[in-house]
C-alpha atoms as a PDB file:
ATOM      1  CA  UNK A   1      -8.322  47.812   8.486  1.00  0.00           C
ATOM      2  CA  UNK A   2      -8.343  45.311  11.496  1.00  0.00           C
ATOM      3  CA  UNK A   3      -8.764  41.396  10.285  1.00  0.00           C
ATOM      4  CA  UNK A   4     -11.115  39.425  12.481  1.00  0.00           C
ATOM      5  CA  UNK A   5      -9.703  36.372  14.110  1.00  0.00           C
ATOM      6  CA  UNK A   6     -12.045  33.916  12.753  1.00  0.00           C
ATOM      7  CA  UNK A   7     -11.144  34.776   9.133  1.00  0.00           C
ATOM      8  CA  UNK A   8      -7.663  33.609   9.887  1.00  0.00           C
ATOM      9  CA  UNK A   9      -8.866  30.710  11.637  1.00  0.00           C
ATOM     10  CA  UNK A  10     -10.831  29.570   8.609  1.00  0.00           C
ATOM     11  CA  UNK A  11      -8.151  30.450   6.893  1.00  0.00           C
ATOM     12  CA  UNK A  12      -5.615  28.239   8.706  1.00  0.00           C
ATOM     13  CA  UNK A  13      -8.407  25.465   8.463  1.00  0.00           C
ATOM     14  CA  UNK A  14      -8.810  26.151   4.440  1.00  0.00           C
ATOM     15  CA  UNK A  15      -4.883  25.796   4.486  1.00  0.00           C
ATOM     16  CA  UNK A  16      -4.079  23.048   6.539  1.00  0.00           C
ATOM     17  CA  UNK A  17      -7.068  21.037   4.502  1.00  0.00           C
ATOM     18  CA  UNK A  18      -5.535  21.697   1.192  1.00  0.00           C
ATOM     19  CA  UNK A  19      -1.861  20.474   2.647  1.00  0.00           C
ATOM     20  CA  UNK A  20      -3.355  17.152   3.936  1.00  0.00           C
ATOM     21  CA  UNK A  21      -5.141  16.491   0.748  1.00  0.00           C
ATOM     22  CA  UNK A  22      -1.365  17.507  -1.129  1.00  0.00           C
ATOM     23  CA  UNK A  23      -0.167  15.085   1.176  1.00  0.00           C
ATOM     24  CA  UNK A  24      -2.792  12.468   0.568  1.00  0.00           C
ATOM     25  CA  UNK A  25      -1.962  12.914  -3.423  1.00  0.00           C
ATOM     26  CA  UNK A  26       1.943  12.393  -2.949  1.00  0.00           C
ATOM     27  CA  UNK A  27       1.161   9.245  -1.312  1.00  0.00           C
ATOM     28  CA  UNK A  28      -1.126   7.880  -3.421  1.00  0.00           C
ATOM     29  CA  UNK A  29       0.704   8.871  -6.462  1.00  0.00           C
ATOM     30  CA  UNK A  30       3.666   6.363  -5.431  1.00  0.00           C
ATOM     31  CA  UNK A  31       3.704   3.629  -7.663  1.00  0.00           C
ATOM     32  CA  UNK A  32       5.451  -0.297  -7.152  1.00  0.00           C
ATOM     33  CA  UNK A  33       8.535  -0.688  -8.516  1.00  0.00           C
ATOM     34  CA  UNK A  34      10.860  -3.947  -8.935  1.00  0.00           C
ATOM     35  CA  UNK A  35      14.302  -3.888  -9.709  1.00  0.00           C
ATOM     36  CA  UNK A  36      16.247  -7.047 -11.033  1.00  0.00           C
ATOM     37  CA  UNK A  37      19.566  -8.211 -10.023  1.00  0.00           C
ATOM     38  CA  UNK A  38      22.402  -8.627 -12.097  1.00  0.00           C
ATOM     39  CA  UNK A  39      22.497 -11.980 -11.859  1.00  0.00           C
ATOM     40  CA  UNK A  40      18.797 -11.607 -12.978  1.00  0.00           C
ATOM     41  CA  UNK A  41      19.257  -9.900 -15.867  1.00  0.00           C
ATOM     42  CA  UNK A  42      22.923 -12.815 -16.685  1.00  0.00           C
ATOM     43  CA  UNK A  43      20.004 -15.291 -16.433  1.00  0.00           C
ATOM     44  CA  UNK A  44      17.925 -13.825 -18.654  1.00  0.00           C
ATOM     45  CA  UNK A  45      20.557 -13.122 -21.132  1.00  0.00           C
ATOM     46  CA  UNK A  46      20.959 -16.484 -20.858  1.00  0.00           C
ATOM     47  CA  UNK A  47      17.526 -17.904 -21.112  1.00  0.00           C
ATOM     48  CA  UNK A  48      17.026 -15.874 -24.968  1.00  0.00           C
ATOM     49  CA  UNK A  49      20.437 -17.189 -25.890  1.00  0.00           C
ATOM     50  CA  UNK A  50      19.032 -20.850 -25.081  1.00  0.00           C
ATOM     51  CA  UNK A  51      15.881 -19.864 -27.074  1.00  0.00           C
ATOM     52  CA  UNK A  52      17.151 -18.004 -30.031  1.00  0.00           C
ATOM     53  CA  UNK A  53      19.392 -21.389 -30.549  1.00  0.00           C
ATOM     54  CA  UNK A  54      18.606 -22.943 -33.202  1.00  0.00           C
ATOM     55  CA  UNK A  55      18.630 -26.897 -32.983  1.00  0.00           C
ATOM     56  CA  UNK A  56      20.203 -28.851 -35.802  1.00  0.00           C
ATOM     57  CA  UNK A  57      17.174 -30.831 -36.640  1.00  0.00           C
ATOM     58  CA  UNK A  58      19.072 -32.997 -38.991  1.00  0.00           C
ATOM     59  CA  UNK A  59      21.614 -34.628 -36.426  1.00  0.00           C
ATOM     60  CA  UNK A  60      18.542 -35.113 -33.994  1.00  0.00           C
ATOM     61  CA  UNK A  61      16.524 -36.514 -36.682  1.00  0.00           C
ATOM     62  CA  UNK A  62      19.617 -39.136 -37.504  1.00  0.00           C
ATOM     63  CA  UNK A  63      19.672 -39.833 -34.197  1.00  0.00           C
ATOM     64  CA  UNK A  64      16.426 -40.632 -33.460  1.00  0.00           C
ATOM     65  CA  UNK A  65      16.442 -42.871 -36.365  1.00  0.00           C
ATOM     66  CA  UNK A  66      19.539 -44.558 -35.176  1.00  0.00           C
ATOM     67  CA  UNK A  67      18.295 -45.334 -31.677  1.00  0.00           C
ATOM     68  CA  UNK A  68      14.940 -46.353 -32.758  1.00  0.00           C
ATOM     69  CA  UNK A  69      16.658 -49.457 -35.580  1.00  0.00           C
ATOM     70  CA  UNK A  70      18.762 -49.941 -32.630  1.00  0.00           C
ATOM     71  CA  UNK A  71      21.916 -49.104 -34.704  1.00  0.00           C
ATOM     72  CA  UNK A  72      22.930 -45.663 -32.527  1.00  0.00           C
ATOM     73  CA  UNK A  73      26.787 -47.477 -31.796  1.00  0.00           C
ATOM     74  CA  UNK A  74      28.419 -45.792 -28.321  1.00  0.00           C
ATOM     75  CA  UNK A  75      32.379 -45.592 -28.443  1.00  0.00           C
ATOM     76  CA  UNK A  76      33.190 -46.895 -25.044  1.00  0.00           C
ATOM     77  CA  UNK A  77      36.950 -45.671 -25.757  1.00  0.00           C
ATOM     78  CA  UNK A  78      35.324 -42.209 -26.903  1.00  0.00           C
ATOM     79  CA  UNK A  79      33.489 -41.513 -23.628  1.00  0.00           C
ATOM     80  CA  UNK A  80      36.226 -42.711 -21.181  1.00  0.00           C
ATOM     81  CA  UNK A  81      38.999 -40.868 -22.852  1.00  0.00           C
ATOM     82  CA  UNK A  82      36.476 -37.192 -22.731  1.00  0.00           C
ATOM     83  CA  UNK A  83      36.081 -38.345 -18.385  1.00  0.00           C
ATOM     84  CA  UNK A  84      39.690 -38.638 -18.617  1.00  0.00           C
ATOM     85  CA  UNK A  85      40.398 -35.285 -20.008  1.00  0.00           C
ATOM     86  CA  UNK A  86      37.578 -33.474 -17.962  1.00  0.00           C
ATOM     87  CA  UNK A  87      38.936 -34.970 -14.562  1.00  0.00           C
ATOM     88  CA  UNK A  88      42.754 -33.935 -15.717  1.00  0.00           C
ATOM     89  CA  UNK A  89      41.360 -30.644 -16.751  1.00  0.00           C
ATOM     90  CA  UNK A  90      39.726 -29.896 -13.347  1.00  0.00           C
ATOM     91  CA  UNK A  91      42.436 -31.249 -11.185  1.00  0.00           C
ATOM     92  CA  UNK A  92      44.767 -28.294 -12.486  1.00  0.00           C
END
C-alpha cells in the first residue's frame, strides 16, 4: 500500500499544530511566584512578636495620670548612671 505525500504533509501540519498549541499551554500555565528573604521572614517574625505583645495597660495608665497632674518625677541620677553603663558597655 503506497501513502500519498499529501497525507503526510497534512499530517506533519496536524502535528506541528498540536505541538505549538502544547507549547502555547506550557507557557501560559506558568504562574508568578515571590520568594521572601530571610531577613524577610526575621522581620516578620519580628513584627507578630511586636503585635502578640501584650502592653501593661496599668503602668501606662499610671503614667499617663502622673504626667497629666504633673507629678511624673524623672531621676536625673537614674538616667545618667543607665548612659553611663550603656557607653561603658559598648566601648568593650
Amino acid at each position: 500500500m503506497k501513502v500519498n505525500n499529501s497525507v503526510n504533509r497534512v499530517l506533519n501540519i496536524y502535528s506541528k499544530s498540536v505541538n505549538n498549541k502544547s507549547e502555547q499551554l506550557k507557557k501560559t500555565n506558568k504562574k508568578d511566584t515571590i520568594e521572601i528573604s530571610s531577613k524577610g521572614r526575621e522581620l516578620q517574625k519580628y513584627i507578630e512578636i511586636i503585635k502578640n505583645t501584650e502592653l501593661k495597660s496599668s503602668r501606662a495608665d499610671e503614667i499617663k495620670n502622673l504626667l497629666d497632674n504633673g507629678c511624673y518625677c524623672i531621676d536625673e541620677n537614674k538616667i545618667a548612671s543607665g548612659i553611663i553603663e550603656y557607653i561603658k558597655e559598648s566601648d568593650v
